[in-house]
Protein backbone atom coordinates (compact mmCIF):
# COMPACT_ATOMS: atom_id res chain seq x y z
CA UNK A 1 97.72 134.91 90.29
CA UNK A 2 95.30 132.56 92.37
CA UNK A 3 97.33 133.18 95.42
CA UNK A 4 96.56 136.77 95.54
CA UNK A 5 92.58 136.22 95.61
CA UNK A 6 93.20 132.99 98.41
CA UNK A 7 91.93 134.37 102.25
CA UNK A 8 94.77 135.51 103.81
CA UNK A 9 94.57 132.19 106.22
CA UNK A 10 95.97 130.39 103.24
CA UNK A 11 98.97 132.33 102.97
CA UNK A 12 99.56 132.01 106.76
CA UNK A 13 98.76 128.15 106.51
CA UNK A 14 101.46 127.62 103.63
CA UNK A 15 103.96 129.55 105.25
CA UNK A 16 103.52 127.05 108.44
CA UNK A 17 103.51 123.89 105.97
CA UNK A 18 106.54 125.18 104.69
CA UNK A 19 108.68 125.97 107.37
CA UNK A 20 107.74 122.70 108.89
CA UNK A 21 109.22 120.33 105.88
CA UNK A 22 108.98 117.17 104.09
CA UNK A 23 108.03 115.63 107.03
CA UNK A 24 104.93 113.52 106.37
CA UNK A 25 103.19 114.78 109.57
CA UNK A 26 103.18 117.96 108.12
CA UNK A 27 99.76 116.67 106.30
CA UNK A 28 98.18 114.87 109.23
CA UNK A 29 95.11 116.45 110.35
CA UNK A 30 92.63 115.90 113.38
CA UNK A 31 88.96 115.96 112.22
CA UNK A 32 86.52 115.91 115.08
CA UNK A 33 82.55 114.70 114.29
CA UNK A 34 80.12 113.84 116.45
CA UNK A 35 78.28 110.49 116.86
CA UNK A 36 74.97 110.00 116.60
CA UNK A 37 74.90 109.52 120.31
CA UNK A 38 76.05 112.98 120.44
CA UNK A 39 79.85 111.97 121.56
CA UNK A 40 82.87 113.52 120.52
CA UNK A 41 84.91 111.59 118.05
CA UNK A 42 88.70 112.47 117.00
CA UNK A 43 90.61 110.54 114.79
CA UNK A 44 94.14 111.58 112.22
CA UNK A 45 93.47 112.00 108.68
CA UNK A 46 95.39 112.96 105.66
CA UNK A 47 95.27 116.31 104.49
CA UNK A 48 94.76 115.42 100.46
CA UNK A 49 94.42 119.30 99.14
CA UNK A 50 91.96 122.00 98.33
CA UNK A 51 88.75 121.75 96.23
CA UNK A 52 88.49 125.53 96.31
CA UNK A 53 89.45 128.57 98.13
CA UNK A 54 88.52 126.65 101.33
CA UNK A 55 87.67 123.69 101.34
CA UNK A 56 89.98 120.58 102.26
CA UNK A 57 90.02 117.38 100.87
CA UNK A 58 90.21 114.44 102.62
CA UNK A 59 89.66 110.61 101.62
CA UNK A 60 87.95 107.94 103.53
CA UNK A 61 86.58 104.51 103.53
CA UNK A 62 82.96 104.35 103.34
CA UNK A 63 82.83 101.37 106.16
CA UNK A 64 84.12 103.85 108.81
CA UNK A 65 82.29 105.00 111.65
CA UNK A 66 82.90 108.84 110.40
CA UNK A 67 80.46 108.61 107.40
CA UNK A 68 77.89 107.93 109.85
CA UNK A 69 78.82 110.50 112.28
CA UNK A 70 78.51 112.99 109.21
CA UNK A 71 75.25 111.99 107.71
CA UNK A 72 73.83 112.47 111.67
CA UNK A 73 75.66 115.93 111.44
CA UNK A 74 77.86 117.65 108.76
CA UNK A 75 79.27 120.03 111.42
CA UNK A 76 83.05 119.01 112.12
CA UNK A 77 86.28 120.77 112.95
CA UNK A 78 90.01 119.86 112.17
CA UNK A 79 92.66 120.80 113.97
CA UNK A 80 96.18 121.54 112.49
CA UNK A 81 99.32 121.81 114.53
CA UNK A 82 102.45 122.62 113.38
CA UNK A 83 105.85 122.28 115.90
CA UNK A 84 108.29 124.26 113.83
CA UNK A 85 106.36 127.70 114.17
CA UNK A 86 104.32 126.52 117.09
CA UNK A 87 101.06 127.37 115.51
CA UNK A 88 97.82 126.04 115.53
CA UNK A 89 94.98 126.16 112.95
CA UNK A 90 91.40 125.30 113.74
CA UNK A 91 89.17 124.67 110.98
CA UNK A 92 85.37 124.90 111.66
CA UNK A 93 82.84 123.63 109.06
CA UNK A 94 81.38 121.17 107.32
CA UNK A 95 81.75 118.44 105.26
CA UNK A 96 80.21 116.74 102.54
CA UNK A 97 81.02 113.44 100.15
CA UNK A 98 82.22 114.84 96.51
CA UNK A 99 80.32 112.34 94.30
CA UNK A 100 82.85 112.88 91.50
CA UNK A 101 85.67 110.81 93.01
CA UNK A 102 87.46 109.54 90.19
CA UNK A 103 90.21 111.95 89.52
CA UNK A 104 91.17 111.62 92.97
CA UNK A 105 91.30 107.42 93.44
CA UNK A 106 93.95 108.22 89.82
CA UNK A 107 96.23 110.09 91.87
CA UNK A 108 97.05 107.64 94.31
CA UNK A 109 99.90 105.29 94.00
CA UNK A 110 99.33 101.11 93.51
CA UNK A 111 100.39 100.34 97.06
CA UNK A 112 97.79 103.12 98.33
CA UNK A 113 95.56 102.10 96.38
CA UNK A 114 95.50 98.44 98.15
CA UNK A 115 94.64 99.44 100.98
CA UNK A 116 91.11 100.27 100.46
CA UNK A 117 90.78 96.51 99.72
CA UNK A 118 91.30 95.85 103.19
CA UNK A 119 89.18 95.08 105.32
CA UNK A 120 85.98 96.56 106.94
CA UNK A 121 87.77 99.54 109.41
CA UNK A 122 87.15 98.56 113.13
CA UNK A 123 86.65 94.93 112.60
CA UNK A 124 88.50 92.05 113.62
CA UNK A 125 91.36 90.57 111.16
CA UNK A 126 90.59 87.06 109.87
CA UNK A 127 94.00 85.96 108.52
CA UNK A 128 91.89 83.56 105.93
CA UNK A 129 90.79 86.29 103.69
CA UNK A 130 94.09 88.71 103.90
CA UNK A 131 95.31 89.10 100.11
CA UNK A 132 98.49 90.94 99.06
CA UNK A 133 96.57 92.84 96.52
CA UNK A 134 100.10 95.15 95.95
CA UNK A 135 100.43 92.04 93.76
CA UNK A 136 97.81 93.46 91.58
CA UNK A 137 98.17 96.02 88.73
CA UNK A 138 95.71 98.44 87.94
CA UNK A 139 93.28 98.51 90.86
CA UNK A 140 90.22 100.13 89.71
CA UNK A 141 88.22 102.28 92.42
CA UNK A 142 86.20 100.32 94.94
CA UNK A 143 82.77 101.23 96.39
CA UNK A 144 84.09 102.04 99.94
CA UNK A 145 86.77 104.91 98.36
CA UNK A 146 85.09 108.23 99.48
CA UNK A 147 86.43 111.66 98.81
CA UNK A 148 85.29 114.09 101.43
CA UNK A 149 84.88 117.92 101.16
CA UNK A 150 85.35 120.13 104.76
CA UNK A 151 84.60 123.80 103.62
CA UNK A 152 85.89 125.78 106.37
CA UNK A 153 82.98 128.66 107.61
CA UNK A 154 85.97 129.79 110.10
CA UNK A 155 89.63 129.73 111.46
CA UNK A 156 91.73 130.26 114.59
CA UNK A 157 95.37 130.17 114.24
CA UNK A 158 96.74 130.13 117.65
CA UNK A 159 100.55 131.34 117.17
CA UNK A 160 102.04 130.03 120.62
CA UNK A 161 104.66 132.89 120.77
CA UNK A 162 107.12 134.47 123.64
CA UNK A 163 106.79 136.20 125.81
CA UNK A 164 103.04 136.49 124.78
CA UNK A 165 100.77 134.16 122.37
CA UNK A 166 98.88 135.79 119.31
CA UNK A 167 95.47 134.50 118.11
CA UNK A 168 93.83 135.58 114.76
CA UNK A 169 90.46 134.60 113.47
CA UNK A 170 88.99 134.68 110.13
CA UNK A 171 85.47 133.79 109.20
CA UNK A 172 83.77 133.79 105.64
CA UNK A 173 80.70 135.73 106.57
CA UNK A 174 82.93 138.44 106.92
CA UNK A 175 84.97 137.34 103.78
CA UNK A 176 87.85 136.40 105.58
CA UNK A 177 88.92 139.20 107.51
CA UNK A 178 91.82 138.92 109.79
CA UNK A 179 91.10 140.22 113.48
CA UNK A 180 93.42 139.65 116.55
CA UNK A 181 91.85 138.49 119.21
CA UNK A 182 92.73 137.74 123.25
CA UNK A 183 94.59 134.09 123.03
């Protein structure tokens, strides 16, 4: 019964995600921010869910560069590419740190859940303080675990077809009507 009342995006979205697999690509996502030296930053991410209708969940370490980049500016945009049915998604939004994280850190698996105990992201390894924690049981939630929210204000599925590529957008000022546009 939810389906019916998702934006019609959705539909379109899980009908790419599921012609594409069990491949685990088929959850990699680009998110784009913007530094506060107003440069372009891209990095992969995993796609973790929804929070609602749209908005995309994805988790972070609170030592990376992209927490700064968001409290500068919340604006960001993910792009979502899928080989199978050659289309591309673009997401634009913004995003914004769910406080209530704690549901989420009791999803993820032991050996996940080591790796936030890693280091600081972009530093320099030091052998001397690398610890096997997938030795440990029962990690509880560190500090640095951050859930982040993208809602999505628009989309632009780019469907690279033959002999002549379709483009759609949607937007939620207009509550997610579908128009065609020029690709």
């Amino acid at each position: 019964m939810l389906e019916k009342n998702l934006p019609s995006w959705r539909q379109d979205l899980k009908s790419s995600r599921k012609k594409e697999g069990k491949s685990p690509s088929n959850r990699w996502i680009q998110l784009a921010t913007v530094s506060e030296k107003n440069e372009p930053r891209l990095r992969t991410v995993v796609f973790r869910g929804w929070h609602k209708d749209s908005s995309i969940i994805i988790f972070t370490d609170r030592r990376s560069e992209k927490i700064e980049h968001i409290k500068s500016n919340p604006n960001a945009e993910i792009l979502w590419f899928f080989l199978k049915t050659k289309s591309q998604y673009r997401f634009k939004g913004e995003i914004s740190e769910l406080s209530d994280n704690k549901n989420y850190w009791d999803t993820l698996s032991e050996k996940s859940k080591a790796s936030w105990f890693w280091g600081t992201p972009g530093n320099r390894i030091n052998p001397k303080l690398q610890f096997n924690y997938e030795l440990l049981n029962k990690l509880h939630k560190p500090e640095n675990f951050v859930v982040i929210n993208f809602e999505i204000f628009s989309v632009d599925l780019l469907k690279l077809e033959q002999p002549i590529h379709k483009r759609y957008i949607w937007e939620k000022k207009y509550k997610w009507r579908k128009q065609e546009i020029n690709p």
